[in-house]
Protein backbone atom coordinates (compact mmCIF):
# COMPACT_ATOMS: atom_id res chain seq x y z
CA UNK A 1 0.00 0.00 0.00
CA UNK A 2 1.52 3.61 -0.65
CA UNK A 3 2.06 5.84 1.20
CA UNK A 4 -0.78 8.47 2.76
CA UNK A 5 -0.78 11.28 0.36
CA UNK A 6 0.44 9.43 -2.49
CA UNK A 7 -2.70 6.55 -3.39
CA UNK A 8 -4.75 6.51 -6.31
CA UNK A 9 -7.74 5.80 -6.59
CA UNK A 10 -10.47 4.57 -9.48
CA UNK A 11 -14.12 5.24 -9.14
CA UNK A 12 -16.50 3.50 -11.24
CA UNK A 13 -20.26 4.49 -11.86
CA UNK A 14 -22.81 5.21 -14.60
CA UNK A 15 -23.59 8.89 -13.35
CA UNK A 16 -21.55 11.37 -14.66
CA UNK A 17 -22.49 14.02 -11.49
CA UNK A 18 -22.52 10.71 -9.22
CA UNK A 19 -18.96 9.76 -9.69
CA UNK A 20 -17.69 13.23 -10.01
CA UNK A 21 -19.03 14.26 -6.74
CA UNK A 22 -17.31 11.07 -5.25
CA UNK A 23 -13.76 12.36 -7.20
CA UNK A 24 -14.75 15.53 -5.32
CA UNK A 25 -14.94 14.24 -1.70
CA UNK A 26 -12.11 11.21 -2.38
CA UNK A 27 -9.69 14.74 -3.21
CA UNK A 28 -10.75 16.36 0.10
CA UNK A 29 -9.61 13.73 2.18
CA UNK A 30 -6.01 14.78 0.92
CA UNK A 31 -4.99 11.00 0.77
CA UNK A 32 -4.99 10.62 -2.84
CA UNK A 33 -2.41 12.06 -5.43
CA UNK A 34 -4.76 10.80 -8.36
CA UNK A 35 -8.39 10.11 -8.58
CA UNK A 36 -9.04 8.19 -11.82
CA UNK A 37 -12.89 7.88 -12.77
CA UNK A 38 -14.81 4.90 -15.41
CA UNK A 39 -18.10 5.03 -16.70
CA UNK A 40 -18.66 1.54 -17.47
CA UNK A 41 -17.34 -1.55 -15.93
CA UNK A 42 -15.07 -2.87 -19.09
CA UNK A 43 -13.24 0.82 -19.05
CA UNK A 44 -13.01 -0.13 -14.99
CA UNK A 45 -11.64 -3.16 -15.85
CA UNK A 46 -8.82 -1.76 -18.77
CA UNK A 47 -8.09 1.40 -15.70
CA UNK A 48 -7.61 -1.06 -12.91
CA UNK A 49 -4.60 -3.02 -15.43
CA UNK A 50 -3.83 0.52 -16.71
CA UNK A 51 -3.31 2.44 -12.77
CA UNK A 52 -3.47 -0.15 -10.40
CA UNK A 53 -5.05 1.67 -7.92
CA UNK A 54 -4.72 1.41 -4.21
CA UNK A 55 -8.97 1.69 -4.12
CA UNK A 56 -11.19 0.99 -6.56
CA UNK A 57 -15.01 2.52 -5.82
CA UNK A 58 -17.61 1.31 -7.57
CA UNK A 59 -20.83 0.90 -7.85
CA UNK A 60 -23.49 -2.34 -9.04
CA UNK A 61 -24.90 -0.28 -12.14
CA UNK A 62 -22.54 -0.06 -14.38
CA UNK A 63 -22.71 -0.06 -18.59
CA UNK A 64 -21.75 -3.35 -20.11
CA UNK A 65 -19.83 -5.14 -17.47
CA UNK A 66 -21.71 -4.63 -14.28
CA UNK A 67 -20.23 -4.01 -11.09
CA UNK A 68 -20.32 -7.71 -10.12
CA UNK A 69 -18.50 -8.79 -13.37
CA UNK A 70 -16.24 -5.87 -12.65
CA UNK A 71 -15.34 -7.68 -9.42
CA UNK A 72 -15.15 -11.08 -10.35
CA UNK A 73 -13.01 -10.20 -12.98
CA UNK A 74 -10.94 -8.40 -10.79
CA UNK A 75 -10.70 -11.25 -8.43
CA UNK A 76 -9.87 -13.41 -11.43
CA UNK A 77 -6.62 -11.91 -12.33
CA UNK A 78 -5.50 -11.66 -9.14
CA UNK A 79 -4.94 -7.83 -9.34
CA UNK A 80 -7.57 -6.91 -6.53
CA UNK A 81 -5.37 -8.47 -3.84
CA UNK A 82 -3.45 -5.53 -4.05
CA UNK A 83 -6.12 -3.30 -3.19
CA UNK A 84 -9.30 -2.11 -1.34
CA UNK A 85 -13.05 -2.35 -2.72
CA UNK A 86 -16.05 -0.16 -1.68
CA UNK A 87 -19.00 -0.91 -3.33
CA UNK A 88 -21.55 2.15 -2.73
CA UNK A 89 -25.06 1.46 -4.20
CA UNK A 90 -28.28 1.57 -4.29
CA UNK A 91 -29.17 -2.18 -5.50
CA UNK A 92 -28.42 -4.06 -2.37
CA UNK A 93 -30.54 -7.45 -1.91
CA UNK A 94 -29.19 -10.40 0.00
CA UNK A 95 -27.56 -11.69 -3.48
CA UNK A 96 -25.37 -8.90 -4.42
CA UNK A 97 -24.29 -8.67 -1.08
CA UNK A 98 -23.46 -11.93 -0.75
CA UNK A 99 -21.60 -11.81 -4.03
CA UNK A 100 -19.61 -8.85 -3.50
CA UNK A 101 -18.50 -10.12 -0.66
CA UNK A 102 -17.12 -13.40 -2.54
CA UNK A 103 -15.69 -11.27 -5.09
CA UNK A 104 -13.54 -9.25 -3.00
CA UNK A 105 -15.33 -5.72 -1.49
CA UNK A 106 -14.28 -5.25 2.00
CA UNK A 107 -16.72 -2.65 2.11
CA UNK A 108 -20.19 -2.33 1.44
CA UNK A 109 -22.14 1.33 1.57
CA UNK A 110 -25.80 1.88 0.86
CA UNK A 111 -26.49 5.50 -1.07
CA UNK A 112 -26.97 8.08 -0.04
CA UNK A 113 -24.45 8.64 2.11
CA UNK A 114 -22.50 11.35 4.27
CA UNK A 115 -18.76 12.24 3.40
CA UNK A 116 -17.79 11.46 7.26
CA UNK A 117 -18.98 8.29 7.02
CA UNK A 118 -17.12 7.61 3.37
CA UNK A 119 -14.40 9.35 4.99
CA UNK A 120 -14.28 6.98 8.44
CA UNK A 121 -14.21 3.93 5.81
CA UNK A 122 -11.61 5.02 4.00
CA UNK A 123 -9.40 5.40 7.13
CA UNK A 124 -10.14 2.40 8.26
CA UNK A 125 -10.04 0.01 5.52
CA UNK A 126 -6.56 1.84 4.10
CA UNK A 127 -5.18 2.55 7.71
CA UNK A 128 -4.53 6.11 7.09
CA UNK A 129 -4.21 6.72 11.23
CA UNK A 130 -3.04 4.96 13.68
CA UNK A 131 -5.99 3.03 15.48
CA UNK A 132 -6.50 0.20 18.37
CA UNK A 133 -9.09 -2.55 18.11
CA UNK A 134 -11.54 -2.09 20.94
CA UNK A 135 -11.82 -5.25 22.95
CA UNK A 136 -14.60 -4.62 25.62
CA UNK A 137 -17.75 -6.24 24.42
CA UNK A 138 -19.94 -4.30 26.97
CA UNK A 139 -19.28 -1.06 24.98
CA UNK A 140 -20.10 -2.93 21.58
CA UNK A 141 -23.18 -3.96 23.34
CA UNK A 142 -24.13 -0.96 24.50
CA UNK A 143 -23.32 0.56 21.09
CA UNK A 144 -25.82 -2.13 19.40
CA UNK A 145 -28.60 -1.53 21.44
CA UNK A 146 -28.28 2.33 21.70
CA UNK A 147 -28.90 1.77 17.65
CA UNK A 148 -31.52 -0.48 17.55
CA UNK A 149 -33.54 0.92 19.91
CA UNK A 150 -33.69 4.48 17.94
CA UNK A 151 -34.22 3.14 15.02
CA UNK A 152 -37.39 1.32 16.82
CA UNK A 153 -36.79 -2.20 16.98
CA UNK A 154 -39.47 -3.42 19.72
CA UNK A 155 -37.10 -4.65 22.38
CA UNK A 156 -39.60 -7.07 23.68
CA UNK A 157 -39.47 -9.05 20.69
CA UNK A 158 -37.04 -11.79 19.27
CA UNK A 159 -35.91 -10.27 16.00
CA UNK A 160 -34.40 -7.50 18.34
CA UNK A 161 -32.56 -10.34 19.81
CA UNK A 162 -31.84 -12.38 17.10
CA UNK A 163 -30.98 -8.78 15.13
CA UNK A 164 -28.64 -7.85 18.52
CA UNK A 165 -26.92 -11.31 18.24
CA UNK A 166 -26.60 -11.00 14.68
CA UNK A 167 -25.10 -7.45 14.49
CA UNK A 168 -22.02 -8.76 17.06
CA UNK A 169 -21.17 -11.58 15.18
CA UNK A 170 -20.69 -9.30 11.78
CA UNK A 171 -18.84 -6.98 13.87
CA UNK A 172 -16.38 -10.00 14.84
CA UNK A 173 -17.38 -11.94 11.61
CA UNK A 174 -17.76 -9.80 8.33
CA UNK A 175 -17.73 -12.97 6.13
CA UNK A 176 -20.86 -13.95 7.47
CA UNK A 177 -22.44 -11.47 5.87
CA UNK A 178 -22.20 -14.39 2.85
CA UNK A 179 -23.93 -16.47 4.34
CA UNK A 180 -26.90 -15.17 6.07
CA UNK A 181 -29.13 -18.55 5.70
CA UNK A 182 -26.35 -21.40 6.17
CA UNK A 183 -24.51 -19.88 8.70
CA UNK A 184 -25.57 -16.92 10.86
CA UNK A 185 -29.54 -17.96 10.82
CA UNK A 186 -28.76 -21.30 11.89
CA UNK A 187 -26.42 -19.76 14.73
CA UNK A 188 -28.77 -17.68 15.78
CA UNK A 189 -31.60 -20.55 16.07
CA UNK A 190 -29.26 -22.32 18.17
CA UNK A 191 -28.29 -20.20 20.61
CA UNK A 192 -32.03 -19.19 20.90
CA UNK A 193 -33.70 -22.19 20.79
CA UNK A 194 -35.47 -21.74 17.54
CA UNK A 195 -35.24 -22.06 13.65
CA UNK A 196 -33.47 -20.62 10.61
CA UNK A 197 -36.72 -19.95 9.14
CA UNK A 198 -38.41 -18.20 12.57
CA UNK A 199 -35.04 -16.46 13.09
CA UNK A 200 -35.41 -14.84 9.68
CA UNK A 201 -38.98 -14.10 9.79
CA UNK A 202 -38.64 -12.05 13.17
CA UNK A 203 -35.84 -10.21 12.17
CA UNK A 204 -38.35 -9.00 9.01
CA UNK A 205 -41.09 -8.09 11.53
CA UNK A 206 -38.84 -6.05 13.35
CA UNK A 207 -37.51 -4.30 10.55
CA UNK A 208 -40.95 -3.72 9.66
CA UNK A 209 -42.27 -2.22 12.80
CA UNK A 210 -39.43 -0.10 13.04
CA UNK A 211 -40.17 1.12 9.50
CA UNK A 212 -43.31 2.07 11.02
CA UNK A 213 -42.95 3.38 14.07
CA UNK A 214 -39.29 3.72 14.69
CA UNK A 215 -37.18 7.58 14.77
CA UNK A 216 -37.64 8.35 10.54
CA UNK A 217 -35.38 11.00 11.06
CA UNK A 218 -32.34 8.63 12.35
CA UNK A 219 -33.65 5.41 10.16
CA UNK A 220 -32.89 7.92 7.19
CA UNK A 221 -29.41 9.42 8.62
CA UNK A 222 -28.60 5.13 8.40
CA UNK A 223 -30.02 4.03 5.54
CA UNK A 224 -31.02 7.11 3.43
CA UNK A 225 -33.58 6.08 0.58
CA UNK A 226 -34.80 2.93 2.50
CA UNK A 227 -37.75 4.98 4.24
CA UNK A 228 -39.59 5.76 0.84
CA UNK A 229 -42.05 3.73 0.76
CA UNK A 230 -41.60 3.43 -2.98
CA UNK A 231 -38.70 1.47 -2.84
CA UNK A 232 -39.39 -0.54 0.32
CA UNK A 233 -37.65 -1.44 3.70
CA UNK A 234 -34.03 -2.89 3.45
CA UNK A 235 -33.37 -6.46 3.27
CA UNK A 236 -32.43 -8.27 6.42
CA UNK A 237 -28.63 -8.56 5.22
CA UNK A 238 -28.57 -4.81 4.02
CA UNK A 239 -29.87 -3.93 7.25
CA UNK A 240 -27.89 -6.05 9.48
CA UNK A 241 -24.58 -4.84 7.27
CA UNK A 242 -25.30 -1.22 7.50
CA UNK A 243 -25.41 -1.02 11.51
CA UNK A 244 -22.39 -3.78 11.69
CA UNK A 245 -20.49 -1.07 9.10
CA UNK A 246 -21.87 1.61 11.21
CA UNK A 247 -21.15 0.21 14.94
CA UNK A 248 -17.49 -0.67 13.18
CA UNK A 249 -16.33 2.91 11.78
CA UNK A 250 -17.56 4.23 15.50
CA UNK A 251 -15.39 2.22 17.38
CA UNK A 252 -12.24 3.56 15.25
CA UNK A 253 -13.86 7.32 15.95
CA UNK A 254 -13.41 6.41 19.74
CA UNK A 255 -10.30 4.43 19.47
């Protein structure tokens, strides 16, 4: 990895404004000496040979090659072990997340959002500061319920339980993040007593009552476009992910 001050970076996206804006804020952070930018996945692809970037940026939509041939690609020739991958996106179902994951993203943001939080994951995925791994579980606790209860998760119920349970091991366990169904579920039921399919279902009813009656103001500071009703409540995974991701990039703040 270079130096601070002297990455570079490729973005990839199929919004002009979109990916220009992201140039905008990846050149205020002062890490980068060279922000490269691709409008389609196959000039991604020929720019990641071309620069080989220290972070590629990209997002699912893409022209031609999408974003998850981008990465699979990537991963293919070997060329993405020598750098970080932040997908930021608005298509985020269990599958692609799951798949990006395999591919090779180490990070995985939901759009819209805020520079400080793009900002906190680039520090921490590129170690741009010095940091210490917090170790006391009672603060990552506390952190995990202080979130779930403002967004509105009914703490009376099991999917906040199962959601709490779930959100710790991501925080220890990223990976599991691919596999939701075979792995964590089944964990879950376990240690609770229950089944895959019940642990699933609660976490959704959760979700949903949250969605309903939860803070709207902080649901949409987390997950931005996911309170329009238009385009629906996030997935468990994307859901789970985004307070993991957010719980994680608070910890380095503190640390």
């Amino acid at each position: 990895m270079a130096e601070q001050g002297k990455l570079r970076a490729l973005i990839a996206g199929g919004s002009r404004d979109y990916i220009l804006a992201l140039k905008k804020d990846l050149e205020r952070t002062g890490f980068f000496e060279k922000c490269t930018v691709a409008y389609s996945g196959n000039e991604a692809l020929e720019k990641n040979e071309t620069y080989h970037p220290d972070l590629i940026v990209t997002d699912i939509i893409l022209r031609g090659l999408d974003g998850l041939g981008l990465l699979e690609k990537i991963q293919c020739s070997g060329s993405g072990r020598k750098c970080k991958i932040i997908v930021c996106t608005l298509a985020c179902s269990d599958f692609i997340i799951r798949k990006a994951f395999e591919y090779g993203a180490d990070f995985f943001l939901i759009k819209p959002f805020a520079y400080q939080t793009f900002r906190d994951t680039l520090v921490e995925l590129l170690g741009l500061v010095s940091k210490k791994q917090c170790t006391s579980f009672g603060n990552i606790d506390a952190m995990i319920v202080e979130v779930i209860q403002r967004i509105g998760l009914p703490p009376g119920s099991k999917g906040y339980h199962y959601a709490k349970w779930a959100i710790k091991q991501l925080l220890g366990n990223p990976s599991l993040a691919n596999h939701m169904t075979t792995k964590l579920y089944p964990a879950i039921a376990e240690q609770y007593n229950s089944t895959a399919g019940r642990v699933e279902r609660n976490i959704r009813h959760a979700i949903e009552v949250a969605w309903n009656k939860g803070d709207l103001e902080y649901i949409e500071q987390l997950f931005g476009y996911t309170i329009d009703e238009n385009k629906g409540k996030p997935t468990n995974t994307a859901f789970l992910v985004t307070i993991a991701n957010f719980i994680q990039l608070r910890l380095y703040r503190i640390n």
